[in-house]
N, C-alpha and C. Protein backbone atom coordinates (compact mmCIF):
# COMPACT_ATOMS: atom_id res chain seq x y z
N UNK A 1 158.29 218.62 264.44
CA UNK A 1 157.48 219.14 263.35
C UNK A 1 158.01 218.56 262.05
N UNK A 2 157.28 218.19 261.10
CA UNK A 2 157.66 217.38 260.01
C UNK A 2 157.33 218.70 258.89
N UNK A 3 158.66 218.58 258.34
CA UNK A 3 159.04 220.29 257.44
C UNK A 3 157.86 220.03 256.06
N UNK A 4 157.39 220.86 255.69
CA UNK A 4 156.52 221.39 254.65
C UNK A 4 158.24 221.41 253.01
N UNK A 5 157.66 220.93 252.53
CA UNK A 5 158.59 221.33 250.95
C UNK A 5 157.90 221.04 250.03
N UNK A 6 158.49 221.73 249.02
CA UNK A 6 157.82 221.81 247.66
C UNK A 6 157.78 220.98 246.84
N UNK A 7 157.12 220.42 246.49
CA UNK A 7 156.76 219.16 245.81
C UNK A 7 157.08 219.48 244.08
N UNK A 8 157.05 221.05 243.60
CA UNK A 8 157.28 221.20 242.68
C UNK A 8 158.92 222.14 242.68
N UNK A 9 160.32 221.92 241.91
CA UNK A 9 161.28 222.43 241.61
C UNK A 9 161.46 222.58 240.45
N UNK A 10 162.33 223.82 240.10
CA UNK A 10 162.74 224.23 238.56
C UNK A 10 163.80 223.01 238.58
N UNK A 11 164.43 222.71 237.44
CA UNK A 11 165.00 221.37 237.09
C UNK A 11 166.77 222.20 237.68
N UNK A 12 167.26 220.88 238.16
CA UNK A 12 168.91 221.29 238.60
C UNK A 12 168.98 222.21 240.10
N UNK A 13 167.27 221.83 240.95
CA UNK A 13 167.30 222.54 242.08
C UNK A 13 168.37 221.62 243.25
N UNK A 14 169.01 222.09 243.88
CA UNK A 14 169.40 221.06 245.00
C UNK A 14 168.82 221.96 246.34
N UNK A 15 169.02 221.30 247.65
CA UNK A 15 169.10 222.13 249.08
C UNK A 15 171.02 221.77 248.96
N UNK A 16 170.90 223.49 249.32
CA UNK A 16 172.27 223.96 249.94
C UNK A 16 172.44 224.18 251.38
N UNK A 17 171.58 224.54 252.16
CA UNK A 17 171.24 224.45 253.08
C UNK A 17 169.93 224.56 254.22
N UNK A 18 170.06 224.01 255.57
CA UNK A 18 168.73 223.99 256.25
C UNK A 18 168.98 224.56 257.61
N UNK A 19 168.18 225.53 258.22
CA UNK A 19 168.92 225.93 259.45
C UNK A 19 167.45 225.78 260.16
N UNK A 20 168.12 226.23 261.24
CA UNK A 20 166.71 226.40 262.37
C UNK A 20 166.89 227.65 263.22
N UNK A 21 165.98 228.37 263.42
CA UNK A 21 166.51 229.55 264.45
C UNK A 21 165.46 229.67 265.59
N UNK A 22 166.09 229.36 266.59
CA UNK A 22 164.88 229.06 267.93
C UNK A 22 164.07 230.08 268.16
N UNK A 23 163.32 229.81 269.14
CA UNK A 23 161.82 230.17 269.31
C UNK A 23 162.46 231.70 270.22
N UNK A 24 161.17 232.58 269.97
CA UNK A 24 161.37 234.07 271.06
C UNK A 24 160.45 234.53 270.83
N UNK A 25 160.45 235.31 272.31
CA UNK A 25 159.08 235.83 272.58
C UNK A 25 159.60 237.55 272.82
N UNK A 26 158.60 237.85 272.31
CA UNK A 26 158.03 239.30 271.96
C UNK A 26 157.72 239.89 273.40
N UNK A 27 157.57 241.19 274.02
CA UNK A 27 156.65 241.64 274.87
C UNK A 27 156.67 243.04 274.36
N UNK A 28 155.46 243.66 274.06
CA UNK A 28 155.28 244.86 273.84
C UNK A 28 154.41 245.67 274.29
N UNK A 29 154.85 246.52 274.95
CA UNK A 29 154.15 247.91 275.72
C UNK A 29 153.41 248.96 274.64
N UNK A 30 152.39 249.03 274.72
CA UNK A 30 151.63 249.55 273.17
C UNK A 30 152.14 251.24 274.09
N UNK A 31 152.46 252.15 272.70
CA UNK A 31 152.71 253.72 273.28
C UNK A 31 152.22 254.64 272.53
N UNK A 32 150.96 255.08 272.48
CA UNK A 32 149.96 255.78 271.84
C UNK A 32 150.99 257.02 271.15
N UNK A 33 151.08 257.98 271.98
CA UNK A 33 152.09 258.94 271.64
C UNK A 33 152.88 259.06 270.68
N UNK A 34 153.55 257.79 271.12
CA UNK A 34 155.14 257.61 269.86
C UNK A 34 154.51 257.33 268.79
N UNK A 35 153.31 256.04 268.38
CA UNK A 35 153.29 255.68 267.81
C UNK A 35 152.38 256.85 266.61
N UNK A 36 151.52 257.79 267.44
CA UNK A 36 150.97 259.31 266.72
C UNK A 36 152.37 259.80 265.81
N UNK A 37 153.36 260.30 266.83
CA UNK A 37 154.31 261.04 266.45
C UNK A 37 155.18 260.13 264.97
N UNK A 38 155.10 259.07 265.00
CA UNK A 38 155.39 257.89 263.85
C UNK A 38 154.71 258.24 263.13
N UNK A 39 153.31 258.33 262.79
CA UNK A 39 152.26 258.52 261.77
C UNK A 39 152.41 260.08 261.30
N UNK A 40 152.84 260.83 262.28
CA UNK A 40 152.60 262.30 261.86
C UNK A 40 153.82 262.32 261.02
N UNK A 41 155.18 261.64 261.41
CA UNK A 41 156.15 261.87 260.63
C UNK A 41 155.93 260.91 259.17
N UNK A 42 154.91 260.77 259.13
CA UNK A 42 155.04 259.85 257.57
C UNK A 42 153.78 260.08 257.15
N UNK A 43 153.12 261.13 257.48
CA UNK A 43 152.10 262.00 257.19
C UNK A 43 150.88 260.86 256.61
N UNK A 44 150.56 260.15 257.79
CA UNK A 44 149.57 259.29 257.89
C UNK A 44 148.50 259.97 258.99
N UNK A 45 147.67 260.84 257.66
CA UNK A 45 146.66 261.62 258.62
C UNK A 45 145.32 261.25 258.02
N UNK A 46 145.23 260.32 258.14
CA UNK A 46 143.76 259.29 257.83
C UNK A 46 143.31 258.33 258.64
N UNK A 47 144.50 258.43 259.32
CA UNK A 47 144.38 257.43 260.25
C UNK A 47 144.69 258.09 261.78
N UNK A 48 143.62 256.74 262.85
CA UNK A 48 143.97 257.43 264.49
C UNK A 48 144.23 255.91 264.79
N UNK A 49 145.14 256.57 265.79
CA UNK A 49 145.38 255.36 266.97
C UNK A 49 144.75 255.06 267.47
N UNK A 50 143.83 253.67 267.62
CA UNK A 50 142.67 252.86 268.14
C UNK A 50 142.90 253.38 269.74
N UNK A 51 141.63 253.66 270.37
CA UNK A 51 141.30 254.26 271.86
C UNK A 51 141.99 253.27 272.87
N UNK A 52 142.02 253.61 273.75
CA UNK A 52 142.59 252.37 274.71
C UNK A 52 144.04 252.00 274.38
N UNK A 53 144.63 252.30 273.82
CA UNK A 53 145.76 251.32 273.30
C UNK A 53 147.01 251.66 274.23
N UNK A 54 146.81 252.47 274.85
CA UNK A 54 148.44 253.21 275.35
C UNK A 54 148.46 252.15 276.67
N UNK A 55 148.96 251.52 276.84
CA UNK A 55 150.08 250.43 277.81
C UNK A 55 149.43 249.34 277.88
N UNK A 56 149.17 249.35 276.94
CA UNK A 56 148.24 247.88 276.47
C UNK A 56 149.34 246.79 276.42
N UNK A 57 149.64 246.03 276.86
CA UNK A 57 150.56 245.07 276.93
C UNK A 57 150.16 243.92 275.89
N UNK A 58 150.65 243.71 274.66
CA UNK A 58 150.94 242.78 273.65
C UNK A 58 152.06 241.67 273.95
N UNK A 59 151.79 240.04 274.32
CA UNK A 59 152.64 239.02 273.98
C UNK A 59 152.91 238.38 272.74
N UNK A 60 154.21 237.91 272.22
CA UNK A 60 153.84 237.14 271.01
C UNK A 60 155.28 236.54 271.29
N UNK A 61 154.70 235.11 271.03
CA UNK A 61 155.76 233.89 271.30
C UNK A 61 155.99 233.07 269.77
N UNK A 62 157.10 233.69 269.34
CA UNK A 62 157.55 232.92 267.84
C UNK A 62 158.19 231.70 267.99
N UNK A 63 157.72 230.66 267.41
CA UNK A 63 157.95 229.22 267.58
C UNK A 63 159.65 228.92 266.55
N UNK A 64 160.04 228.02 267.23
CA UNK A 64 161.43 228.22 266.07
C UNK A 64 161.15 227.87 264.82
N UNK A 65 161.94 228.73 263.73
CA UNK A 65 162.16 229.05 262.16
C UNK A 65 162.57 227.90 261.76
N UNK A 66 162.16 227.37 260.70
CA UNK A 66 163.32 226.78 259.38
C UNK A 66 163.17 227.25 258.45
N UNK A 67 164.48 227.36 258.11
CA UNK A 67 164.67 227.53 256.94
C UNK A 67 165.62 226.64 255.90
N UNK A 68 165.04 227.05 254.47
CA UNK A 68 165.84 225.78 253.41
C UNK A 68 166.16 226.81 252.25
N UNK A 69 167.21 226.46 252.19
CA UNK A 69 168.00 227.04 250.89
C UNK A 69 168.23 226.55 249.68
N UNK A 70 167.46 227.24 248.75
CA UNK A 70 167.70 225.89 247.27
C UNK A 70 168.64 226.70 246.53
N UNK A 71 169.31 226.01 245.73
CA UNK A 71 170.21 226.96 244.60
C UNK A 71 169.46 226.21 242.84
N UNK A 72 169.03 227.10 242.48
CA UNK A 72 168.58 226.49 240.70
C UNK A 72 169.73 227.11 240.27
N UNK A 73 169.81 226.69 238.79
CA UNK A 73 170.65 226.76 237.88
C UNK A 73 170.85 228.19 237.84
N UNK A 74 171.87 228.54 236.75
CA UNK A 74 171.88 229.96 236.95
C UNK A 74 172.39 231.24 237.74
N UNK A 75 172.82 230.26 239.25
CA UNK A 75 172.86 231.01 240.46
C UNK A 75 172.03 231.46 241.01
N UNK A 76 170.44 230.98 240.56
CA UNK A 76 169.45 231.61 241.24
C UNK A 76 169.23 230.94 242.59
N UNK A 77 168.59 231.58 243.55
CA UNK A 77 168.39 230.88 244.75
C UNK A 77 166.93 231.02 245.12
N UNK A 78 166.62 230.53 246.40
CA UNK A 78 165.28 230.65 246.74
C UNK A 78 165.29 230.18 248.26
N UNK A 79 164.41 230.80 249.43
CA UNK A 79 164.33 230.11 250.71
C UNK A 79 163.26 230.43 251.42
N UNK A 80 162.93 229.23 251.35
CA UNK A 80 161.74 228.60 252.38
C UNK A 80 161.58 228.81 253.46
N UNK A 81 161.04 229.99 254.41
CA UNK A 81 160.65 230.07 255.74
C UNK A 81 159.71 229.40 256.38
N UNK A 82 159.54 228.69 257.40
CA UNK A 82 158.37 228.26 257.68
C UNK A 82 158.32 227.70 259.47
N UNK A 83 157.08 227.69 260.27
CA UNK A 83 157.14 227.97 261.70
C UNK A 83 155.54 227.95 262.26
N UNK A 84 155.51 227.31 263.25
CA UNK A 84 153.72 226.99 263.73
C UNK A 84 153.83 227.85 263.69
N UNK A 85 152.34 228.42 263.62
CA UNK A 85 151.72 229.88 263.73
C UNK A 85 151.75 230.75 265.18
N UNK A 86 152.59 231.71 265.26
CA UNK A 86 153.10 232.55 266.34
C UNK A 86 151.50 232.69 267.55
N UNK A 87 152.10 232.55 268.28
CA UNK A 87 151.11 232.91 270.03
C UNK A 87 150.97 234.32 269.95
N UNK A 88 150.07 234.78 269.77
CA UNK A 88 149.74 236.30 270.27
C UNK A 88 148.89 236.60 270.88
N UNK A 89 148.91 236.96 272.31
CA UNK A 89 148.47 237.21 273.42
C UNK A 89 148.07 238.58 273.99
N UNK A 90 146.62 239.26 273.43
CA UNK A 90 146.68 241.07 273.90
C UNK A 90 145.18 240.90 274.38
N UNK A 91 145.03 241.70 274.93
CA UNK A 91 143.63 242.47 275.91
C UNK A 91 142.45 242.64 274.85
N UNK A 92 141.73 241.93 274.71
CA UNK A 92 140.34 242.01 274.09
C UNK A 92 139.86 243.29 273.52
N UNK A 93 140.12 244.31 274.01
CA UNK A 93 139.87 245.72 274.25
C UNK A 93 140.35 245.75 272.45
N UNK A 94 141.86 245.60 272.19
CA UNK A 94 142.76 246.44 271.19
C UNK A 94 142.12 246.12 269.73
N UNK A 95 141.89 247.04 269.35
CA UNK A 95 141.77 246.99 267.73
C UNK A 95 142.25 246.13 266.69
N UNK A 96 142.51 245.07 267.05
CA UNK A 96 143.73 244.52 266.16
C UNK A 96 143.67 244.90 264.15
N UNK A 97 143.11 244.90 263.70
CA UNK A 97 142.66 245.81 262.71
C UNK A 97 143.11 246.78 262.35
N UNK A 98 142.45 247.82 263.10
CA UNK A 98 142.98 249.07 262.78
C UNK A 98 144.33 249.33 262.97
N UNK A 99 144.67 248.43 264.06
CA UNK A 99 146.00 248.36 264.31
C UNK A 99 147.04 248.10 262.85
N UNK A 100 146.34 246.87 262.56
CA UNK A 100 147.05 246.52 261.69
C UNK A 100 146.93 247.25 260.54
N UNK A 101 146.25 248.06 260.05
CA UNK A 101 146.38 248.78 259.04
C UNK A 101 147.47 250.04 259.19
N UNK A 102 146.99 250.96 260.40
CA UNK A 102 148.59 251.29 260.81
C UNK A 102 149.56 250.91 260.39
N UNK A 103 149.68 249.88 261.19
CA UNK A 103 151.13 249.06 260.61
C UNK A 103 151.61 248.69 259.03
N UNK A 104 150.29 248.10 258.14
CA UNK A 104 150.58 248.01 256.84
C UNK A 104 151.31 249.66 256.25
N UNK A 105 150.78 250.48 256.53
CA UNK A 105 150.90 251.80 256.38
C UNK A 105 151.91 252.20 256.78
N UNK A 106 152.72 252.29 257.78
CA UNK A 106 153.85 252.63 258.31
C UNK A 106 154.63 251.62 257.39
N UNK A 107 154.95 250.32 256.85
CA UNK A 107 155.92 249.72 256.38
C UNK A 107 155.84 249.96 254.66
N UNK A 108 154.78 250.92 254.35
CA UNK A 108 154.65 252.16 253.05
C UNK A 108 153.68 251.09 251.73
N UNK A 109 152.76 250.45 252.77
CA UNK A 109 151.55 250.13 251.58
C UNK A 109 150.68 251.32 251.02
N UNK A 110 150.55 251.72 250.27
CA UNK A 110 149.51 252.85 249.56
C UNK A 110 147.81 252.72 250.50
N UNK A 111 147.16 253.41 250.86
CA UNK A 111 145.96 253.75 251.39
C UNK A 111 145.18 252.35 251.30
N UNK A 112 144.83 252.39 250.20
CA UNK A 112 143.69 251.46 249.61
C UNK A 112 144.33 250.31 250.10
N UNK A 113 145.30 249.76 249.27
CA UNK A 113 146.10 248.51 249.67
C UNK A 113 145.78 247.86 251.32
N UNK A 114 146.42 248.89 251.97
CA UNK A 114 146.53 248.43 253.55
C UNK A 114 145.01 248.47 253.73
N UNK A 115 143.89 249.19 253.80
CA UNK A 115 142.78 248.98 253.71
C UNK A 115 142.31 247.56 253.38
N UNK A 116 142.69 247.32 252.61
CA UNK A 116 142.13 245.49 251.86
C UNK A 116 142.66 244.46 252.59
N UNK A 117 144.43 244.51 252.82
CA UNK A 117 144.74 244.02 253.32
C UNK A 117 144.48 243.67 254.90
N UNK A 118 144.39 244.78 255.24
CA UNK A 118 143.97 244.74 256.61
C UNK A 118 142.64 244.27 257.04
N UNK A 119 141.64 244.54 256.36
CA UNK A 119 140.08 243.51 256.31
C UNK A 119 140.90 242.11 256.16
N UNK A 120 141.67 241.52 255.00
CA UNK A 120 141.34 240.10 254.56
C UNK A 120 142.72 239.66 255.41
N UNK A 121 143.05 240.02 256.42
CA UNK A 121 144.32 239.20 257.37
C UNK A 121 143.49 238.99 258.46
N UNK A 122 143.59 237.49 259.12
CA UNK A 122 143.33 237.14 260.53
C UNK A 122 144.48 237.49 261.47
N UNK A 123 144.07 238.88 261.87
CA UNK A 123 145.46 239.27 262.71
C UNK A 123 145.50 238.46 264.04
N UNK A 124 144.76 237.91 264.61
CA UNK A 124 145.27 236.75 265.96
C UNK A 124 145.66 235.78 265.58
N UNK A 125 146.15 234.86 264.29
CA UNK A 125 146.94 234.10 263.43
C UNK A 125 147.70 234.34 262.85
N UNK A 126 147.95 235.80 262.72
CA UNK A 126 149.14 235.70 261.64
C UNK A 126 149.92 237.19 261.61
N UNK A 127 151.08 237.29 261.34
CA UNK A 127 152.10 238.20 261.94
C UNK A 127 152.55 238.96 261.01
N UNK A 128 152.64 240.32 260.55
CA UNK A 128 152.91 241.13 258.80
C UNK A 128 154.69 240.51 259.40
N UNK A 129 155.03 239.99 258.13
CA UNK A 129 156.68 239.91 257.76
C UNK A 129 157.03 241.68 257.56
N UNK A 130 157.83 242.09 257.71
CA UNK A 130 158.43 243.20 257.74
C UNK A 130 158.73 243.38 256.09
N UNK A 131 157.97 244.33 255.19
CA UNK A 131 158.35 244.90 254.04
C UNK A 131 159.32 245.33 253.39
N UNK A 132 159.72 245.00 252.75
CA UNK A 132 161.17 245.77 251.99
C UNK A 132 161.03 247.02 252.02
N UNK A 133 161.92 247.99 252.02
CA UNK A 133 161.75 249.15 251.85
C UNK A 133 161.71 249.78 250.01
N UNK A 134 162.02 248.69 249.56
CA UNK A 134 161.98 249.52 248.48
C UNK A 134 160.94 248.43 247.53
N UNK A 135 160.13 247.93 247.78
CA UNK A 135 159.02 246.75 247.39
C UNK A 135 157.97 248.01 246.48
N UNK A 136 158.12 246.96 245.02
CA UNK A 136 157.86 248.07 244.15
C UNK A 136 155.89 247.43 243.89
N UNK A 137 155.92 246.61 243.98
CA UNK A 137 154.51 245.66 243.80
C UNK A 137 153.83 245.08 245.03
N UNK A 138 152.46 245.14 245.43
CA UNK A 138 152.02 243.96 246.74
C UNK A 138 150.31 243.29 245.79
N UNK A 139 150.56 242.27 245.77
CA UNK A 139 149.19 241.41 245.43
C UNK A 139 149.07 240.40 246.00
N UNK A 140 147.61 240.08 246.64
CA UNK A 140 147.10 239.04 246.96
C UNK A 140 146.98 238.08 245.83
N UNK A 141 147.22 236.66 246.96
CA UNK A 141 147.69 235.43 245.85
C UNK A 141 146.75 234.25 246.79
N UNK A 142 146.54 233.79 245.92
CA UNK A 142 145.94 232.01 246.33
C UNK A 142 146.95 231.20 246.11
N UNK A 143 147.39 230.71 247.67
CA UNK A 143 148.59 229.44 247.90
C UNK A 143 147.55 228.40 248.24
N UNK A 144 147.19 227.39 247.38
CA UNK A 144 146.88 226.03 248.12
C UNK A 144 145.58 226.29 248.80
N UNK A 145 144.85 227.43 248.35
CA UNK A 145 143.55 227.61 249.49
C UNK A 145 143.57 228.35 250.13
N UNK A 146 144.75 229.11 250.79
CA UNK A 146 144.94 229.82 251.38
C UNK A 146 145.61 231.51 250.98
N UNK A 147 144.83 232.61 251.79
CA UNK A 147 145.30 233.93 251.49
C UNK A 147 146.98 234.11 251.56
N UNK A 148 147.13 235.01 250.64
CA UNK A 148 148.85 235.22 250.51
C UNK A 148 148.90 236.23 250.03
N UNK A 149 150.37 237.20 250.34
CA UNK A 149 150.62 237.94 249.47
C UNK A 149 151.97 237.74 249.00
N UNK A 150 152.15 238.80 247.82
CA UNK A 150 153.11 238.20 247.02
C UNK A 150 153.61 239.89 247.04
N UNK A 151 154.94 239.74 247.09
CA UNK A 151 155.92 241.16 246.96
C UNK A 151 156.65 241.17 245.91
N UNK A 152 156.90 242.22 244.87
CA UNK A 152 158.10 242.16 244.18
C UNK A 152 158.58 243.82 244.71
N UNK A 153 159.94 243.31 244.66
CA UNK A 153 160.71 244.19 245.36
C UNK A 153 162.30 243.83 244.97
N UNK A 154 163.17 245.02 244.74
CA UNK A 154 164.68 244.95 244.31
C UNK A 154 165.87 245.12 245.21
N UNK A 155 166.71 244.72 246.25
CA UNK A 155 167.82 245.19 246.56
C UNK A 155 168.17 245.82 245.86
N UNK A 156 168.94 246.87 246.29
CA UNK A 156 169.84 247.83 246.08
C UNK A 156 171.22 246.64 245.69
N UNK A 157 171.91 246.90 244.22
CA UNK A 157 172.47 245.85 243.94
C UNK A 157 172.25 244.38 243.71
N UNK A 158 171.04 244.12 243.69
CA UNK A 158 170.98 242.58 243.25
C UNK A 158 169.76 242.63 242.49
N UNK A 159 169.66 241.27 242.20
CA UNK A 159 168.53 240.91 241.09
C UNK A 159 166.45 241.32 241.60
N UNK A 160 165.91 241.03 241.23
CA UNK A 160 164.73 241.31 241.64
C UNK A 160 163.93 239.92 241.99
N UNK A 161 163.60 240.47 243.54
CA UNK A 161 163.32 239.37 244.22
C UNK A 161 161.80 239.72 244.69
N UNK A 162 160.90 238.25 244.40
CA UNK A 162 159.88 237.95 245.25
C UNK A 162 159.56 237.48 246.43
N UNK A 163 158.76 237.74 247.16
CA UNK A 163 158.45 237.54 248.57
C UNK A 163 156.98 236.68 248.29
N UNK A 164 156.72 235.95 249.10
CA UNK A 164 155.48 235.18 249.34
C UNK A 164 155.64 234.78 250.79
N UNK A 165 154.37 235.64 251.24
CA UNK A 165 153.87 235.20 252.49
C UNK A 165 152.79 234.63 252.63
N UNK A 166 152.04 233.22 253.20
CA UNK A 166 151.04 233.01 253.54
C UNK A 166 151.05 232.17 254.85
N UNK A 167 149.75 231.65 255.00
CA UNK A 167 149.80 231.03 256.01
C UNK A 167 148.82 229.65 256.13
N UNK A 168 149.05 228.46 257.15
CA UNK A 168 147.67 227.92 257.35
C UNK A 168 147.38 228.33 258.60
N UNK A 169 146.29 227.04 259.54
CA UNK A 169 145.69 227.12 260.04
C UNK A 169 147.40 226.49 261.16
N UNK A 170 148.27 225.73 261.09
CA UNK A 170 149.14 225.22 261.87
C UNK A 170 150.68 225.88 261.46
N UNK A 171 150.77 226.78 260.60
CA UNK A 171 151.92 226.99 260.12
C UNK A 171 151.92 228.50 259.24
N UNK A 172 153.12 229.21 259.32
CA UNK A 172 153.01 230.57 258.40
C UNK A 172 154.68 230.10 257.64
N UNK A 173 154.60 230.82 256.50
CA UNK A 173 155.05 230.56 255.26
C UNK A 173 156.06 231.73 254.44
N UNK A 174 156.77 231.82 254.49
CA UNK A 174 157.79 232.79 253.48
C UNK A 174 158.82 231.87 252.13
N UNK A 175 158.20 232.56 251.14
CA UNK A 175 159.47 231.95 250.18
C UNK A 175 160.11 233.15 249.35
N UNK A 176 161.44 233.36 249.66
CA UNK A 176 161.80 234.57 249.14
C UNK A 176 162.81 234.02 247.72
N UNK A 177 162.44 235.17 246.68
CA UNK A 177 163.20 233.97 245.77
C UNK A 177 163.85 235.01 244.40
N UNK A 178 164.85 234.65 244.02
CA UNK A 178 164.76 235.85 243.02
C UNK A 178 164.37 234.45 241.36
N UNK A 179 163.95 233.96 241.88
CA UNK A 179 163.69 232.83 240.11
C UNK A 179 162.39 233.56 239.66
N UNK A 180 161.89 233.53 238.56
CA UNK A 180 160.71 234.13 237.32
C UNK A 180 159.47 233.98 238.54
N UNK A 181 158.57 235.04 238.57
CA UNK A 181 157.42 234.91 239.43
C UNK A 181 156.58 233.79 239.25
N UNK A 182 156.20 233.42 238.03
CA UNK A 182 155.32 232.05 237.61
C UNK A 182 155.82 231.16 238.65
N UNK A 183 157.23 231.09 238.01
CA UNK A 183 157.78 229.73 239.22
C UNK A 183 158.47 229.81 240.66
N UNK A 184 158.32 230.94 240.93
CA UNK A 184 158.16 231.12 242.62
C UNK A 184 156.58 230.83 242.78
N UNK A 185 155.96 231.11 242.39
CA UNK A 185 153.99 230.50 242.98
C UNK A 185 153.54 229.51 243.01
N UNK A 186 154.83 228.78 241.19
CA UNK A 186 154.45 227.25 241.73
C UNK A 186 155.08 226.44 242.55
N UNK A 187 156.52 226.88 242.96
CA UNK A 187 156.77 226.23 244.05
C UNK A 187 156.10 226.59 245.24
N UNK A 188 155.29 227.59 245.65
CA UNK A 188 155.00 228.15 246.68
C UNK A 188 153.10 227.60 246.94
N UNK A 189 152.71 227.08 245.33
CA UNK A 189 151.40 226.36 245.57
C UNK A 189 151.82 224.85 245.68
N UNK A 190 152.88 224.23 245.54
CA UNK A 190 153.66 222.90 245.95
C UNK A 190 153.78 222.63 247.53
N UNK A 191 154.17 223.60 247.84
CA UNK A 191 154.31 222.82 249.68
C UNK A 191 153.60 222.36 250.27
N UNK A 192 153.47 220.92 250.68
CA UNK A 192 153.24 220.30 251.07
C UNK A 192 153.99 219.74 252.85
């Protein structure tokens, strides 16, 4: 696979480093029950667990990661995730949708939000990155043509960092970065 990078850098960027983390596959036993008793404990009562779903067997085969590590001036950093677009393999039957709004919901998007989101994601292409827990912002972004969202969100102890997820049609996309939001989007509308 010939790596995607950003064609645009803040000045004094170098790569510090590039890793790879191999491929794995997922198997998941869908569990109606638990996943009720999940919603009831986070008092997600707007929502039902799509019919059919209990031992619904879900595959998903993640292709191996790279990742690139830039350091800008400052000590700021930034890193590039990126990986063909994950295999996901489930029974025609499952909601994937509703599912996925669930899910936006459980990782603590507000009502409406996961609602939108969950219409404008091709969930048999593309996989929710796991949310910060303490992610104070979520907006949809235009990368290059393509749907994205954009996170701002703070560690506990460190600076305030953005998330950008998108995807194409051959590849899905993370750039996590704590540099000025302007210029996390334009490196993130740069990859090439």
């Amino acid at each position: 696979m010939t790596l995607a990078t950003p064609q645009w850098l803040p000045n004094n960027t170098q790569v510090i480093e590039t890793a790879v983390m191999g491929e794995r596959v997922v198997r998941v036993t869908a569990n109606s029950q638990r996943l009720q008793q999940v919603m009831d404990a986070l008092g997600i009562n707007d929502l039902t667990v799509p019919v059919g779903l209990d031992g619904q067997v879900v595959n998903v085969r993640v292709p191996p990661v790279v990742m690139i590590r830039y350091d800008h001036q400052n000590g700021r950093r930034s890193r590039l995730f990126q990986a063909r677009t994950p295999q996901l393999t489930m029974p025609n039957s499952i909601d994937v949708q509703a599912l996925g709004e669930i899910g936006l919901r459980i990782l603590g998007l507000p009502p409406a939000e996961a609602k939108q989101f969950a219409q404008a994601i091709d969930w048999h292409t593309t996989l929710v990155v796991p949310v910060p827990p303490n992610a104070s912002s979520f907006r949809e972004v235009d990368i290059g043509g393509h749907r994205g969202v954009l996170i701002q969100h703070q560690p506990r102890n460190q600076s305030p960092t953005s998330t950008i997820v998108w995807s194409t049609p051959e590849r899905v996309f993370a750039l996590v970065s704590i540099q000025h939001v302007a210029e996390v989007m334009a490196m993130a509308t740069s990859v090439r």
